[in-house]
Protein backbone atom coordinates (compact mmCIF):
# COMPACT_ATOMS: atom_id res chain seq x y z
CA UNK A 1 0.00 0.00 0.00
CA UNK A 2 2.90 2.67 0.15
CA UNK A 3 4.08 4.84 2.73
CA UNK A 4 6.27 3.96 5.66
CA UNK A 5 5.36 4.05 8.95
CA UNK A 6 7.44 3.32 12.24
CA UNK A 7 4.65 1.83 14.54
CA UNK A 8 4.10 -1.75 14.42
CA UNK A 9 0.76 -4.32 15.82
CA UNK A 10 1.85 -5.26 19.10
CA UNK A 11 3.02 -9.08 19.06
CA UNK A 12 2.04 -11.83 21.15
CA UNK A 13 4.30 -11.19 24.45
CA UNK A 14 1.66 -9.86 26.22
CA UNK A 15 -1.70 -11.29 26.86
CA UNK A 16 -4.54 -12.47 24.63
CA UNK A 17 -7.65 -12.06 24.09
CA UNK A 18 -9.94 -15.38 25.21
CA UNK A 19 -12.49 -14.57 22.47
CA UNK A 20 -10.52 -13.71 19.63
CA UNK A 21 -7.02 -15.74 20.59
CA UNK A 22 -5.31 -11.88 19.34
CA UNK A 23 -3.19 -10.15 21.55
CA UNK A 24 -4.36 -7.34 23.76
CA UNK A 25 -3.88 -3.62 22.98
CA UNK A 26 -4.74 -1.04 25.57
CA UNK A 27 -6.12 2.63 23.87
CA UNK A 28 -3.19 4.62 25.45
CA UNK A 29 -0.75 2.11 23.45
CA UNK A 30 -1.49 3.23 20.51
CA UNK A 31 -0.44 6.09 18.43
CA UNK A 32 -2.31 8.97 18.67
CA UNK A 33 -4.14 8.89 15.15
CA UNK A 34 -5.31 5.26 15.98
CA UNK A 35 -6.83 7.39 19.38
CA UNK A 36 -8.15 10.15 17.21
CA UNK A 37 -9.86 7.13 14.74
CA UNK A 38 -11.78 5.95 17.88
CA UNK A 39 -13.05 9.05 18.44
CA UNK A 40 -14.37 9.37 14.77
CA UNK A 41 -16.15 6.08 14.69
CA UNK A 42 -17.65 6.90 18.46
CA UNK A 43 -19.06 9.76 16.84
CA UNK A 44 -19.68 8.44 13.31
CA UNK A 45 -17.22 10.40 11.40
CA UNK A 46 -16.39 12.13 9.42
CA UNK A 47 -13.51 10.37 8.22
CA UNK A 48 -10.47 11.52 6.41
CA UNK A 49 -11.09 8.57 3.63
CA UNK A 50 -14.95 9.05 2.71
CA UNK A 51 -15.69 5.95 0.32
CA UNK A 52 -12.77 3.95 2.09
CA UNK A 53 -13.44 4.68 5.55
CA UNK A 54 -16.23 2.53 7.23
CA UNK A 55 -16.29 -0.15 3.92
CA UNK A 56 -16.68 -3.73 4.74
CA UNK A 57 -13.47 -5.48 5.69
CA UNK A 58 -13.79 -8.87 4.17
CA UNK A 59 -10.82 -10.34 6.55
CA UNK A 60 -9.64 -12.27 3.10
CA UNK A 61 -6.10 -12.64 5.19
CA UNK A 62 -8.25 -14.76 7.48
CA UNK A 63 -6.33 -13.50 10.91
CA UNK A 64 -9.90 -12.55 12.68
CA UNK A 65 -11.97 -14.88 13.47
CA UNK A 66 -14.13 -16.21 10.52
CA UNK A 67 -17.34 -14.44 10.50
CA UNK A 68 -20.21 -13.53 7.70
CA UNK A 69 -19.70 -11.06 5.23
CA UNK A 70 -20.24 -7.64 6.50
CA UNK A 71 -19.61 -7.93 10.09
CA UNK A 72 -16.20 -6.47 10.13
CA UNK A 73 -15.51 -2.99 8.99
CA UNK A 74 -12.42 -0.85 8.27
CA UNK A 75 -11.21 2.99 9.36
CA UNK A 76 -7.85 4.32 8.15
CA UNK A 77 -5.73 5.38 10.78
CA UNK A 78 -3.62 8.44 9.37
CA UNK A 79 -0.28 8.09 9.52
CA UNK A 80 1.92 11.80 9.22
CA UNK A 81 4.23 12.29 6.14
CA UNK A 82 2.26 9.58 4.63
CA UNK A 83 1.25 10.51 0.72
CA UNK A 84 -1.71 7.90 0.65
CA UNK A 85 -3.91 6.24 3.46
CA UNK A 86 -0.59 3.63 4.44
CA UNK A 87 -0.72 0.73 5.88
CA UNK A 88 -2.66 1.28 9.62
CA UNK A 89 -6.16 0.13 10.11
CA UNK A 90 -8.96 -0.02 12.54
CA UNK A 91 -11.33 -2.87 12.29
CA UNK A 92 -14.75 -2.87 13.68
CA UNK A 93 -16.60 -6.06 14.60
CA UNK A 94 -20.12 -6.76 15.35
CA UNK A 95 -20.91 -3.18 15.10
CA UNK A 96 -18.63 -1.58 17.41
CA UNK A 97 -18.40 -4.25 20.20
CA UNK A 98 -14.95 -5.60 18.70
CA UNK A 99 -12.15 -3.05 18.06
CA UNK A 100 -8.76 -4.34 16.59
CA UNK A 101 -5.77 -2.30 15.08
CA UNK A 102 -3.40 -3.16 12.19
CA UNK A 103 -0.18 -1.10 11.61
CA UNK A 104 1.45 -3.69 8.92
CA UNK A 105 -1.70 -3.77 6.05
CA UNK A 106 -3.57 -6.76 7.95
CA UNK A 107 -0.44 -8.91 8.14
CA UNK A 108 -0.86 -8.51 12.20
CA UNK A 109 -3.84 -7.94 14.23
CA UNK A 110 -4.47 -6.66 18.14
CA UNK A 111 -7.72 -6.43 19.69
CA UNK A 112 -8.21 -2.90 21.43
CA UNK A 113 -9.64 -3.03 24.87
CA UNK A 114 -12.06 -0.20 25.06
């Protein structure tokens, strides 16, 4: 997808999640964009990618759990310096019971406890 950033998903040192068998990320943790992208889909935009932001994620990388189509959805999380929406994501699950956060383009997942 372009772009570089420095952050990376957290890894699997830490905890996991029972539900989702992902690691844990708490919201202070992450970089401050992925904070301010909470705080647009808590209030329903608007979002820096209109037409991108708040598509259907269709997991095709199969690293969340396997659900139908349409139950996950994705947010870009900007990244500064960045000349295109890079590689961080926030995926939505089950509405917005299930937060999880991508910096690598959905090679890595963490669930976000909110």
């Amino acid at each position: 997808c372009g772009g570089t950033t420095t952050a990376r998903t957290p890894h699997a040192s830490g905890p996991r999640d029972a539900e989702t068998g992902l690691p844990w990320v708490e919201v202070a943790s992450l970089p401050s964009q992925a904070r301010d992208t909470l705080r647009l889909i808590d209030a329903g935009g608007p979002y820096p990618y209109p037409g991108k932001d708040g598509r259907v994620f269709r997991n095709a990388e199969g690293l969340l759990p396997r659900e139908p189509r349409g139950w996950y959805h994705e947010y870009t999380v900007v990244t500064p310096g960045a000349s295109n929406r890079s590689t961080r994501r926030i995926i939505t699950g089950d509405g917005t019971r299930l937060f999880f956060y991508t910096a690598d383009h959905y090679r890595s997942f963490a669930r976000i406890r909110r």
